[in-house]
PDB file of N, CA and C in Angstrom:
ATOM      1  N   UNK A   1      35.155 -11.096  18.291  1.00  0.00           N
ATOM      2  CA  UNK A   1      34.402 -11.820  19.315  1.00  0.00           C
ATOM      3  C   UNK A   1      33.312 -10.897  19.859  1.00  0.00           C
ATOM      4  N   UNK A   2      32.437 -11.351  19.325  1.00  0.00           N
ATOM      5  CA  UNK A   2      31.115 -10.056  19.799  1.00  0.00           C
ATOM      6  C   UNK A   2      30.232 -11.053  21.240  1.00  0.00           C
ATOM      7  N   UNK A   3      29.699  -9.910  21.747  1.00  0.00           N
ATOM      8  CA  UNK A   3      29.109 -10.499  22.693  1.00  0.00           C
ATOM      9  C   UNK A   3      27.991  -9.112  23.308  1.00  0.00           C
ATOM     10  N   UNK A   4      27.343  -9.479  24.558  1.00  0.00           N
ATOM     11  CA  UNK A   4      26.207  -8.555  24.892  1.00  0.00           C
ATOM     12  C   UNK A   4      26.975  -6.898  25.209  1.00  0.00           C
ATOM     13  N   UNK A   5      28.435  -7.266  25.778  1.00  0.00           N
ATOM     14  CA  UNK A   5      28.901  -6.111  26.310  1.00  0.00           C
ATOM     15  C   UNK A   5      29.488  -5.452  25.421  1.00  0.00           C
ATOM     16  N   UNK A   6      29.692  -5.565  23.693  1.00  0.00           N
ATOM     17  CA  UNK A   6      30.488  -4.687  23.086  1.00  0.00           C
ATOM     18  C   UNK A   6      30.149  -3.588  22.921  1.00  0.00           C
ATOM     19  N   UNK A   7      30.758  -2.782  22.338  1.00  0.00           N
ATOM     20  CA  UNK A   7      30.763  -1.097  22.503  1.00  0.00           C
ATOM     21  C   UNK A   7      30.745  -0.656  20.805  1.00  0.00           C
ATOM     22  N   UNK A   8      29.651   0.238  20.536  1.00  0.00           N
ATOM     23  CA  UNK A   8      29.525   0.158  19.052  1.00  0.00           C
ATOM     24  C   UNK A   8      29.678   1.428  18.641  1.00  0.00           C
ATOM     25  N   UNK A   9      30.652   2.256  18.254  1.00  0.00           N
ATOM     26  CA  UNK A   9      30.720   3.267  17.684  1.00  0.00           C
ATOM     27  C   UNK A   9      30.363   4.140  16.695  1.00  0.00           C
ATOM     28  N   UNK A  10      28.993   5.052  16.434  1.00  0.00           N
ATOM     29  CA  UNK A  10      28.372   5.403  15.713  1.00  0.00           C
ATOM     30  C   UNK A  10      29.283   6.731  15.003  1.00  0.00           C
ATOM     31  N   UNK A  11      29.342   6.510  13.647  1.00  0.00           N
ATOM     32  CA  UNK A  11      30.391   7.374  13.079  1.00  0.00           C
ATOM     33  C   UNK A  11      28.807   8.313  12.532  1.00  0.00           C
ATOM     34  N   UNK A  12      27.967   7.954  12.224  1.00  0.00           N
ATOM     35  CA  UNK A  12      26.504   8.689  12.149  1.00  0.00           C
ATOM     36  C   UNK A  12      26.390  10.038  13.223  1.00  0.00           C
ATOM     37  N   UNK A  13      26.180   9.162  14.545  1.00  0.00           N
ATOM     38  CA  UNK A  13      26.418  10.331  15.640  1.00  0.00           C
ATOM     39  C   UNK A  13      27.198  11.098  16.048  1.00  0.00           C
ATOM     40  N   UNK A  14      28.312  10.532  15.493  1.00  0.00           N
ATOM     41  CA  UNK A  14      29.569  11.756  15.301  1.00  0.00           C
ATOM     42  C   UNK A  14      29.605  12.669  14.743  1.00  0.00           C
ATOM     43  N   UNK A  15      29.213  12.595  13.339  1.00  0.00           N
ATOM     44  CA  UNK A  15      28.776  13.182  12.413  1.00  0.00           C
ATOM     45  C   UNK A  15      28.013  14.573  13.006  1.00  0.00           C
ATOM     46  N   UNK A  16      26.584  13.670  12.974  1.00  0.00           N
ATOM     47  CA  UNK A  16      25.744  14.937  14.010  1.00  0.00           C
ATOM     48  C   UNK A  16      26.408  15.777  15.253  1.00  0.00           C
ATOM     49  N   UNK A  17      26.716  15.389  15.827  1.00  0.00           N
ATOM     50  CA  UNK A  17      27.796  15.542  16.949  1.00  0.00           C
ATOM     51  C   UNK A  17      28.624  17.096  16.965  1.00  0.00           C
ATOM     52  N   UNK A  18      29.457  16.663  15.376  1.00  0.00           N
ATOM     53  CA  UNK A  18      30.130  17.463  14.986  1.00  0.00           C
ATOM     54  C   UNK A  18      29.590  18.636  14.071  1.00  0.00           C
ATOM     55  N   UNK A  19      28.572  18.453  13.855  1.00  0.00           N
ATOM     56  CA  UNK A  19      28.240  19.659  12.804  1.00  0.00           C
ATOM     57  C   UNK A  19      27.006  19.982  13.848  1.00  0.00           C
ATOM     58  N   UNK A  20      26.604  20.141  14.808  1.00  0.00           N
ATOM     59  CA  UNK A  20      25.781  20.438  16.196  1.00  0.00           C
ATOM     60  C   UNK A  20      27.078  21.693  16.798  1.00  0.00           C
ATOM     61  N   UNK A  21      28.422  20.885  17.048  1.00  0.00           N
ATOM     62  CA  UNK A  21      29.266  21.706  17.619  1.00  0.00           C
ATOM     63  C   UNK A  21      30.038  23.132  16.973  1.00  0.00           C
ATOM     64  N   UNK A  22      29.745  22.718  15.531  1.00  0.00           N
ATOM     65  CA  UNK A  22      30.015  23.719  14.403  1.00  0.00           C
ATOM     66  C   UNK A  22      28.725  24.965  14.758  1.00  0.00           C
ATOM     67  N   UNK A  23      27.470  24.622  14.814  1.00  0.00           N
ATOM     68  CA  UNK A  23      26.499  25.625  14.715  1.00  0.00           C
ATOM     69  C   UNK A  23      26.389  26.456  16.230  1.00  0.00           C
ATOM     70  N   UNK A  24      26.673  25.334  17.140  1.00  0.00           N
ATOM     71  CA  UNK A  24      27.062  25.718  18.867  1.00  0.00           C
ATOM     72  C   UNK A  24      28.088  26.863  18.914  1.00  0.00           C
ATOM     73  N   UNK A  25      29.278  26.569  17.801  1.00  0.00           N
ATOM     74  CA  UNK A  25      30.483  28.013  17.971  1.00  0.00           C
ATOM     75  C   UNK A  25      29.924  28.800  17.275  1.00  0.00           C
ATOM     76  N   UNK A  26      29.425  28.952  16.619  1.00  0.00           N
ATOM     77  CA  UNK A  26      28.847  30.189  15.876  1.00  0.00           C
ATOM     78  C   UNK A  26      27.468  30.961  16.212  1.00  0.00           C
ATOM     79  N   UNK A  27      26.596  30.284  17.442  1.00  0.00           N
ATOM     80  CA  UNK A  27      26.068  31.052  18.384  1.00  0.00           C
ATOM     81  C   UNK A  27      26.569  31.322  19.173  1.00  0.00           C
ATOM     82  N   UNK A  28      27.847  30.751  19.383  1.00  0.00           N
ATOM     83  CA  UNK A  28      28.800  31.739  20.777  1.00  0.00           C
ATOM     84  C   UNK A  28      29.364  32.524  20.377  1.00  0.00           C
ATOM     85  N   UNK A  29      29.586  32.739  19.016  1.00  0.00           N
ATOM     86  CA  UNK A  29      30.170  34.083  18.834  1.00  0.00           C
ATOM     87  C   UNK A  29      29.316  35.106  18.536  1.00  0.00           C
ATOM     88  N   UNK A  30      28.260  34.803  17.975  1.00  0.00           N
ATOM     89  CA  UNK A  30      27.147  35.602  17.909  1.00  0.00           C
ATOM     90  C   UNK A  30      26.711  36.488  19.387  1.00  0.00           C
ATOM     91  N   UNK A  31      26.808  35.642  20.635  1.00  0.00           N
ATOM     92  CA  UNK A  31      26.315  36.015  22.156  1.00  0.00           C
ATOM     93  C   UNK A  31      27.739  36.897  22.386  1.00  0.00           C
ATOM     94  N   UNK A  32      28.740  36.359  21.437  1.00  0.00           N
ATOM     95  CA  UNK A  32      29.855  37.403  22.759  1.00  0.00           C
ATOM     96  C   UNK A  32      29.924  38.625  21.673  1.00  0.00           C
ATOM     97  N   UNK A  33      29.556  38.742  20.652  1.00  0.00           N
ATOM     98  CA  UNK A  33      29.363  40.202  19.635  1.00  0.00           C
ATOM     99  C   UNK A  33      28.328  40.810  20.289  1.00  0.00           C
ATOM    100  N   UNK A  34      27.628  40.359  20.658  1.00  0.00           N
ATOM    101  CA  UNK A  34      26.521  41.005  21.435  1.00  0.00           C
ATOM    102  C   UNK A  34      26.655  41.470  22.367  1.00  0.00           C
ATOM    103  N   UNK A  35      26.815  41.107  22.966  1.00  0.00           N
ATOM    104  CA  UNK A  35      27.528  41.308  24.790  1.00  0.00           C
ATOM    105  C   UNK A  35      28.528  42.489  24.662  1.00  0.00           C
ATOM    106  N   UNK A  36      29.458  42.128  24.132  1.00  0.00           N
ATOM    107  CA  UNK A  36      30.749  43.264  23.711  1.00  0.00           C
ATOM    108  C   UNK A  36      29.743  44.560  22.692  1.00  0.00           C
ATOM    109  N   UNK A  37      29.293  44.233  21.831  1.00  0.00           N
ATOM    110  CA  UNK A  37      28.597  45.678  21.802  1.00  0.00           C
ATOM    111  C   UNK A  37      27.515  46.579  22.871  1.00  0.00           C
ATOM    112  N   UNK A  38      26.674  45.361  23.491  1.00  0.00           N
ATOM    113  CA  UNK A  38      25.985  46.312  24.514  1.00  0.00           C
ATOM    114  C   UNK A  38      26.716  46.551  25.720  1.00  0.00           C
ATOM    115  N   UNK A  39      27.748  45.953  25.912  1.00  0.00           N
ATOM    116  CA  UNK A  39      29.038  46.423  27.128  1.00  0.00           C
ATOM    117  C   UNK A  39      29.708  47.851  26.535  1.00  0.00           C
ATOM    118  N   UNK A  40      29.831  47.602  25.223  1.00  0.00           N
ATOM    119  CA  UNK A  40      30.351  49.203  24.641  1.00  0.00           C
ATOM    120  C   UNK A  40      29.556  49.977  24.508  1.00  0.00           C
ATOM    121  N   UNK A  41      28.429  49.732  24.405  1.00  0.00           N
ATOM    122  CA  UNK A  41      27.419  50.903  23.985  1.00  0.00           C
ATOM    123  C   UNK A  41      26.987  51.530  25.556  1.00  0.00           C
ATOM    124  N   UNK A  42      26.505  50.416  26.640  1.00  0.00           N
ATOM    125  CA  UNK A  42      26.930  51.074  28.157  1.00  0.00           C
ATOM    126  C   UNK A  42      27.775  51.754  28.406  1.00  0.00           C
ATOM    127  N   UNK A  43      28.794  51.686  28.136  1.00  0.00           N
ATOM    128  CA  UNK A  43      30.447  52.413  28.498  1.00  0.00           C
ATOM    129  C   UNK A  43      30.012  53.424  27.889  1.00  0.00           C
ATOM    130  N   UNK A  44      29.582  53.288  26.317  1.00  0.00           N
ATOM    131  CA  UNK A  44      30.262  54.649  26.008  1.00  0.00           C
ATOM    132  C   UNK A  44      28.969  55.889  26.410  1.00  0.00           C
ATOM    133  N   UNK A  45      27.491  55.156  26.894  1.00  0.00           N
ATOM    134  CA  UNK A  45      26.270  55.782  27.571  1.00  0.00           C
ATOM    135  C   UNK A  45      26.917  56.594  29.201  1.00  0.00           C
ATOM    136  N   UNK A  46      27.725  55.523  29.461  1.00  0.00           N
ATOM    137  CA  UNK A  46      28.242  56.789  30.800  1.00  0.00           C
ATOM    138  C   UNK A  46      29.679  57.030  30.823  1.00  0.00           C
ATOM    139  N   UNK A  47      29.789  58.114  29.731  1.00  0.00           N
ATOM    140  CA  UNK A  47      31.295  58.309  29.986  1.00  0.00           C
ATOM    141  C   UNK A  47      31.495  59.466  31.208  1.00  0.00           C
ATOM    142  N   UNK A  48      31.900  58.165  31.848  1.00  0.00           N
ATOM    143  CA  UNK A  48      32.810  58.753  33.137  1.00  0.00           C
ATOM    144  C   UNK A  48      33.661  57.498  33.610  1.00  0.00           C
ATOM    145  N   UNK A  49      34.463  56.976  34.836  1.00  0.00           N
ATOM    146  CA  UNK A  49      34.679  56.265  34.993  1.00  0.00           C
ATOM    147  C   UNK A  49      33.849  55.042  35.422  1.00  0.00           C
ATOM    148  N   UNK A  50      32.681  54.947  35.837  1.00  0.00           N
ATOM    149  CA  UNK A  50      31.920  53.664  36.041  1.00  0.00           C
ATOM    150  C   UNK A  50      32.015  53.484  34.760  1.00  0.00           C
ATOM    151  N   UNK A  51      31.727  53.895  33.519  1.00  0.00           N
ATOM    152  CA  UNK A  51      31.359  53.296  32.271  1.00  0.00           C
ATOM    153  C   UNK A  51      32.700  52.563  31.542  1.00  0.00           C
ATOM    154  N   UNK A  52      33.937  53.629  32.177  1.00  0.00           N
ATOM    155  CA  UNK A  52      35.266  52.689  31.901  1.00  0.00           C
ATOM    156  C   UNK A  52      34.843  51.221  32.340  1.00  0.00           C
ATOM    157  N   UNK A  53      35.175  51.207  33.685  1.00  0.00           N
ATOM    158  CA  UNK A  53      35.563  50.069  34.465  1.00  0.00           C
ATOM    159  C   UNK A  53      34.110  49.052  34.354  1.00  0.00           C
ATOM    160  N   UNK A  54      32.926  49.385  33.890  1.00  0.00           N
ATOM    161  CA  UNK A  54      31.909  48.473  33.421  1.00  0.00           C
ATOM    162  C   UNK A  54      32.893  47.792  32.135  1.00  0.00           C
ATOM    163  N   UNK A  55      33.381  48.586  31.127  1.00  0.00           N
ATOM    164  CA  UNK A  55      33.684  47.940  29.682  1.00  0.00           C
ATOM    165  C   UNK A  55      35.082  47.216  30.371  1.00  0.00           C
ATOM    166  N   UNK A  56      35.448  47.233  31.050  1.00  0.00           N
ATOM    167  CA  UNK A  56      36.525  46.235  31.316  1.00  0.00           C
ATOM    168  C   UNK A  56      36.595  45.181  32.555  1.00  0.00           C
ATOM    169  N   UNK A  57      35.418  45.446  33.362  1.00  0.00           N
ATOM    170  CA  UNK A  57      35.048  44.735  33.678  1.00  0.00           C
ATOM    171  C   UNK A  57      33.956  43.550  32.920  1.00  0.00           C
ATOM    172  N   UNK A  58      32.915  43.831  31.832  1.00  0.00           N
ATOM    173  CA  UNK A  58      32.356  42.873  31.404  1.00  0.00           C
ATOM    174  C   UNK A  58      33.966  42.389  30.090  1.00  0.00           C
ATOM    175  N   UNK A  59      34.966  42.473  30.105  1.00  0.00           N
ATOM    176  CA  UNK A  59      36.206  41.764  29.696  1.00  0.00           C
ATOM    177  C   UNK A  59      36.208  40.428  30.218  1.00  0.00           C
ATOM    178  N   UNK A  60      36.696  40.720  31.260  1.00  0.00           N
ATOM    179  CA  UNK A  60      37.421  39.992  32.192  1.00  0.00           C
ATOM    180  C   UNK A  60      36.014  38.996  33.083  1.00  0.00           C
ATOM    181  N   UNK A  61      35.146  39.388  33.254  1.00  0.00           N
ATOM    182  CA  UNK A  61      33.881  38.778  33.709  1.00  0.00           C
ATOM    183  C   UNK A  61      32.852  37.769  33.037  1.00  0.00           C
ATOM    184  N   UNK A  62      32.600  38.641  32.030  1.00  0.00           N
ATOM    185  CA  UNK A  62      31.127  37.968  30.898  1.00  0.00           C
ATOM    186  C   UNK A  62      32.522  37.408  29.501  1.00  0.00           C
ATOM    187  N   UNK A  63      32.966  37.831  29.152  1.00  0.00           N
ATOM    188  CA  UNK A  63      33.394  37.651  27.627  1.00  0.00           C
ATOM    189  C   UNK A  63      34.891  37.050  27.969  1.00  0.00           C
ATOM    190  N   UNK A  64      35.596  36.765  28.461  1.00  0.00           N
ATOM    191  CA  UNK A  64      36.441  35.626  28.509  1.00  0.00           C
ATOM    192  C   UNK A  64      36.209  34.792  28.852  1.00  0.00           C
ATOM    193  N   UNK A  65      35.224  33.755  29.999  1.00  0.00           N
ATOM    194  CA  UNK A  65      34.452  33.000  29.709  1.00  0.00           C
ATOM    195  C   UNK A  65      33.861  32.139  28.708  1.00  0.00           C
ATOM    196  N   UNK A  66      33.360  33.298  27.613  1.00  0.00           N
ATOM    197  CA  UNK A  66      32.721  32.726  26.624  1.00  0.00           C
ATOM    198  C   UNK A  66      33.960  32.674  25.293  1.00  0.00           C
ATOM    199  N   UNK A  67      34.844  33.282  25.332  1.00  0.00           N
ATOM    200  CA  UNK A  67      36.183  33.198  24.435  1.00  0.00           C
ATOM    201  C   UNK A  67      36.979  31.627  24.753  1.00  0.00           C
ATOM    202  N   UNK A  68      36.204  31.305  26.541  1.00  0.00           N
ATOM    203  CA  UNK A  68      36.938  29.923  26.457  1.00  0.00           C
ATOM    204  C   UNK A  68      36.362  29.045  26.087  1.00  0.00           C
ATOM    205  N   UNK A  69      34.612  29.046  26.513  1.00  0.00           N
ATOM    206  CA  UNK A  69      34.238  28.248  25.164  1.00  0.00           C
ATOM    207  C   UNK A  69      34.106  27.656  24.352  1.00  0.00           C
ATOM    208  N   UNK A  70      34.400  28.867  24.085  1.00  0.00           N
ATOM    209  CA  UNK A  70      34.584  29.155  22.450  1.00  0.00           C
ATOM    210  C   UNK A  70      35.714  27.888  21.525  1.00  0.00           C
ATOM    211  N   UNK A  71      36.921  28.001  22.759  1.00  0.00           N
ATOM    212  CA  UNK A  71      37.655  26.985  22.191  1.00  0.00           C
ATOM    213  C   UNK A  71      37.418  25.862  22.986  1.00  0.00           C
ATOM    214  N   UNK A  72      36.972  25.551  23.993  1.00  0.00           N
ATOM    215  CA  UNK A  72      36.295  23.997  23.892  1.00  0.00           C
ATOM    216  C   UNK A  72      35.408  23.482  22.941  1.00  0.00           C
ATOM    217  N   UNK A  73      34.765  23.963  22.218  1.00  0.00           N
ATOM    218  CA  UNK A  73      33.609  23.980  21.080  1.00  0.00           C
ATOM    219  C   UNK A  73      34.838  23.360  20.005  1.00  0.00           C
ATOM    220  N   UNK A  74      35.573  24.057  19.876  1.00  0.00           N
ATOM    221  CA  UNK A  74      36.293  24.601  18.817  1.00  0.00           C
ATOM    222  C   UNK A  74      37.054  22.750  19.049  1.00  0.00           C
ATOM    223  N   UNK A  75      37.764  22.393  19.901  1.00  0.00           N
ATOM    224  CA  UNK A  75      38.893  21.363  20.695  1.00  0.00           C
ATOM    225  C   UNK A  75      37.893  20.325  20.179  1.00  0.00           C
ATOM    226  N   UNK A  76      36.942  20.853  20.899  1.00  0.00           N
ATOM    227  CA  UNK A  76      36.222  18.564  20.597  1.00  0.00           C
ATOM    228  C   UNK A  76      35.015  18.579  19.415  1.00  0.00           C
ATOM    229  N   UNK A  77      35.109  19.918  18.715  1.00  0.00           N
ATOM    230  CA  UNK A  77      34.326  20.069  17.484  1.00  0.00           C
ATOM    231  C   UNK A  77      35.569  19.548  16.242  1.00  0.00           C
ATOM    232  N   UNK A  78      37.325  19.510  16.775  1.00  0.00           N
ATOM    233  CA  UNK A  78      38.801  19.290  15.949  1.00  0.00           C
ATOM    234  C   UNK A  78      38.313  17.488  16.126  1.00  0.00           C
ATOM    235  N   UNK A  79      38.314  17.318  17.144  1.00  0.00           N
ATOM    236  CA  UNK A  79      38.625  15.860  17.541  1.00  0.00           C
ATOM    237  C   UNK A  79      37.694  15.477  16.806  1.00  0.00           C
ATOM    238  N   UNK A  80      36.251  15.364  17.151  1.00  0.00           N
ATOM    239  CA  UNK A  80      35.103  14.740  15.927  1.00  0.00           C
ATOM    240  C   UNK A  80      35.825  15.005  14.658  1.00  0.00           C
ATOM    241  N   UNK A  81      36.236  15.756  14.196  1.00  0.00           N
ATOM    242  CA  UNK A  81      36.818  15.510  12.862  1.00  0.00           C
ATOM    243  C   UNK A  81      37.566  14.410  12.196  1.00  0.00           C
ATOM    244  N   UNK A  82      38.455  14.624  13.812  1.00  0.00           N
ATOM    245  CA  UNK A  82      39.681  13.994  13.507  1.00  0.00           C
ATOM    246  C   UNK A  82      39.270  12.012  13.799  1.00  0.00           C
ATOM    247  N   UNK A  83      38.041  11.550  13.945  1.00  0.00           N
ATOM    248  CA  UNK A  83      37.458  10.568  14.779  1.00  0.00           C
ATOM    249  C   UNK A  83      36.806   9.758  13.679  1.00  0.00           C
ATOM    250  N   UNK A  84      35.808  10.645  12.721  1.00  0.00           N
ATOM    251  CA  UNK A  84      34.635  10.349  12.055  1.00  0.00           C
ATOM    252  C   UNK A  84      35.676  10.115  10.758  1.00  0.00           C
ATOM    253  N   UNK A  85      34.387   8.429  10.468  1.00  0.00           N
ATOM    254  CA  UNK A  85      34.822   7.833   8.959  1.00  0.00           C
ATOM    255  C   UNK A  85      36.708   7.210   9.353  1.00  0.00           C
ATOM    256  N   UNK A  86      37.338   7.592  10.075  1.00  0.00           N
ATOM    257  CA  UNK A  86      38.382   7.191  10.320  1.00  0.00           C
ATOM    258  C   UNK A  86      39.096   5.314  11.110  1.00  0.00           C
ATOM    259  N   UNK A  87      37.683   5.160  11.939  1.00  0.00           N
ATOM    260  CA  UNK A  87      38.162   3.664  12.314  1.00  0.00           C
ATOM    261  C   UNK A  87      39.034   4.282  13.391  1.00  0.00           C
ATOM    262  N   UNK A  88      39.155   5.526  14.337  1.00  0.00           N
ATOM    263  CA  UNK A  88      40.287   6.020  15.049  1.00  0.00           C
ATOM    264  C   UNK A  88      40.123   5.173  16.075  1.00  0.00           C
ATOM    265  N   UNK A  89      39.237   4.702  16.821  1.00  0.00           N
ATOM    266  CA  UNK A  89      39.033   3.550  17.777  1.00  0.00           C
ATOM    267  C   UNK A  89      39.016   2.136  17.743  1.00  0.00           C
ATOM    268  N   UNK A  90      39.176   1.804  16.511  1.00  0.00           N
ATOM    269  CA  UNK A  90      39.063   0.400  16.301  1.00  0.00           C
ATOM    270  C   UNK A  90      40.704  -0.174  16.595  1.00  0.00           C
ATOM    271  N   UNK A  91      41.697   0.293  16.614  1.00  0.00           N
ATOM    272  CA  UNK A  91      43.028  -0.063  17.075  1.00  0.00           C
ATOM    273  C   UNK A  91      42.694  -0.522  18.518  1.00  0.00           C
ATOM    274  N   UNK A  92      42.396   0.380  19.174  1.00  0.00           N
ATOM    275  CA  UNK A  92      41.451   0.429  20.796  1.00  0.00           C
ATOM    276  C   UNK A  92      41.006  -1.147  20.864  1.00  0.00           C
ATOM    277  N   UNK A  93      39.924  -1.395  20.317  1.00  0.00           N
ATOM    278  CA  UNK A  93      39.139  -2.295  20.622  1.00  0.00           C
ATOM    279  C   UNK A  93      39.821  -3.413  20.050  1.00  0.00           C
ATOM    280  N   UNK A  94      40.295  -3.485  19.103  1.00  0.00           N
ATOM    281  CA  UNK A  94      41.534  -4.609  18.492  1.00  0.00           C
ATOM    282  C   UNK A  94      42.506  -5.398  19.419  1.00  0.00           C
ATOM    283  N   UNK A  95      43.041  -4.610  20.033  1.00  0.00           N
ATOM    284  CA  UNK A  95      44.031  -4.808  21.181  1.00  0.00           C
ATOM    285  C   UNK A  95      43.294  -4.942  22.540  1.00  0.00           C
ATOM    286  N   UNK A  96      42.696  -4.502  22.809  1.00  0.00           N
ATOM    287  CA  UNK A  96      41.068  -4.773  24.063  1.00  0.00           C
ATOM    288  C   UNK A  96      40.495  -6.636  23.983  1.00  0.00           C
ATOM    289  N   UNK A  97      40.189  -6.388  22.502  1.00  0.00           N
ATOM    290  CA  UNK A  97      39.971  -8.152  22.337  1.00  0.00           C
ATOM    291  C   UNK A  97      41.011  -9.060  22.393  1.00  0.00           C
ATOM    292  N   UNK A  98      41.853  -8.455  21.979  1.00  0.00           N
ATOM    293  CA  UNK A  98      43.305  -9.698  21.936  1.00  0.00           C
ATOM    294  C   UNK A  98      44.132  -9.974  22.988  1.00  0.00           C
ATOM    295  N   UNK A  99      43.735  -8.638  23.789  1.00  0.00           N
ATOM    296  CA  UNK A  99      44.430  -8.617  25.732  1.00  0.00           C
ATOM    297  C   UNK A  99      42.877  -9.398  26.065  1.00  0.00           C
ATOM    298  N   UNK A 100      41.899  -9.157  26.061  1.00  0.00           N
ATOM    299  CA  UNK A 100      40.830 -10.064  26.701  1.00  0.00           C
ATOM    300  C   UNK A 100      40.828 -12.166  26.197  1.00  0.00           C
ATOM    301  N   UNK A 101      41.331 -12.135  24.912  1.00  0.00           N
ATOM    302  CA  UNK A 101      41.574 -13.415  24.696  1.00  0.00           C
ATOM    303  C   UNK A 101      42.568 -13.985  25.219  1.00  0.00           C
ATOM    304  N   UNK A 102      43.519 -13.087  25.956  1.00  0.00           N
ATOM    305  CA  UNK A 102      45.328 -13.606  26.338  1.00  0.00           C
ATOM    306  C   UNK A 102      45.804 -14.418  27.789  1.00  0.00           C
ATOM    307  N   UNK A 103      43.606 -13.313  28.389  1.00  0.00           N
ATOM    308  CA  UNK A 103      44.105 -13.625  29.830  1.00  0.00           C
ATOM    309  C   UNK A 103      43.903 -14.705  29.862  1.00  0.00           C
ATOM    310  N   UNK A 104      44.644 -15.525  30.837  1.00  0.00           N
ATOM    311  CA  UNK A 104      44.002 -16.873  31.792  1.00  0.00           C
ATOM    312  C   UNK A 104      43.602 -16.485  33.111  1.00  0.00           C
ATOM    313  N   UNK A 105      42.385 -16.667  33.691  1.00  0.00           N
ATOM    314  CA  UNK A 105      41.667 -16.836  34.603  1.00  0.00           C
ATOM    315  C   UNK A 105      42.326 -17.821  35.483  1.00  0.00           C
ATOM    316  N   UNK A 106      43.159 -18.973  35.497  1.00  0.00           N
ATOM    317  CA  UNK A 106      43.438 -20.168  35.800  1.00  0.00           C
ATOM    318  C   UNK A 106      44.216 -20.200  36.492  1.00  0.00           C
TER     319      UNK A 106
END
């Protein structure tokens, strides 16, 4: 039962979607190799203790952050996988139309 309000699921834009989120994790790992080497290369420029507690502070500050990320990228870069070419929503909308045909208004 189609009508003005249906909802059309582009397995195209998923597609893109998902291989966007593929190239997205692999510039985040690129930024946190970076980061972690010029955090080490600082540290190891002032060895004394500021240069410790800089390299473990950009840990815990700059680069776990981006390690989390990393796996959100990673989480809904799984799901597009798991989505595309599959019909994973059409159960959804199946049962959406057949509860919308069931009600009575009356």
């Amino acid at each position: 039962m189609a009508n003005d309000y249906d909802i059309y699921l582009d397995d195209n834009a998923f597609t893109t979607a998902e291989s966007e989120m593929v190239a997205l994790k692999k510039r985040v790992e690129e930024l946190k190799k970076k980061l972690e080497k010029m955090y080490s290369d600082l540290s190891n420029a002032l060895v004394t203790p500021a240069g410790k507690a800089i390299e473990l502070k950009a840990g815990k500050v700059l680069i776990k952050p981006i390690e989390d990320l990393s796996l959100v990228i990673q989480h809904v870069s799984d799901t597009l996988n798991e989505i595309i070419g599959t019909g994973y929503y059409k159960d959804v909308w199946v049962k959406f139309d057949e509860l919308n045909q069931n009600i009575n208004f009356n």
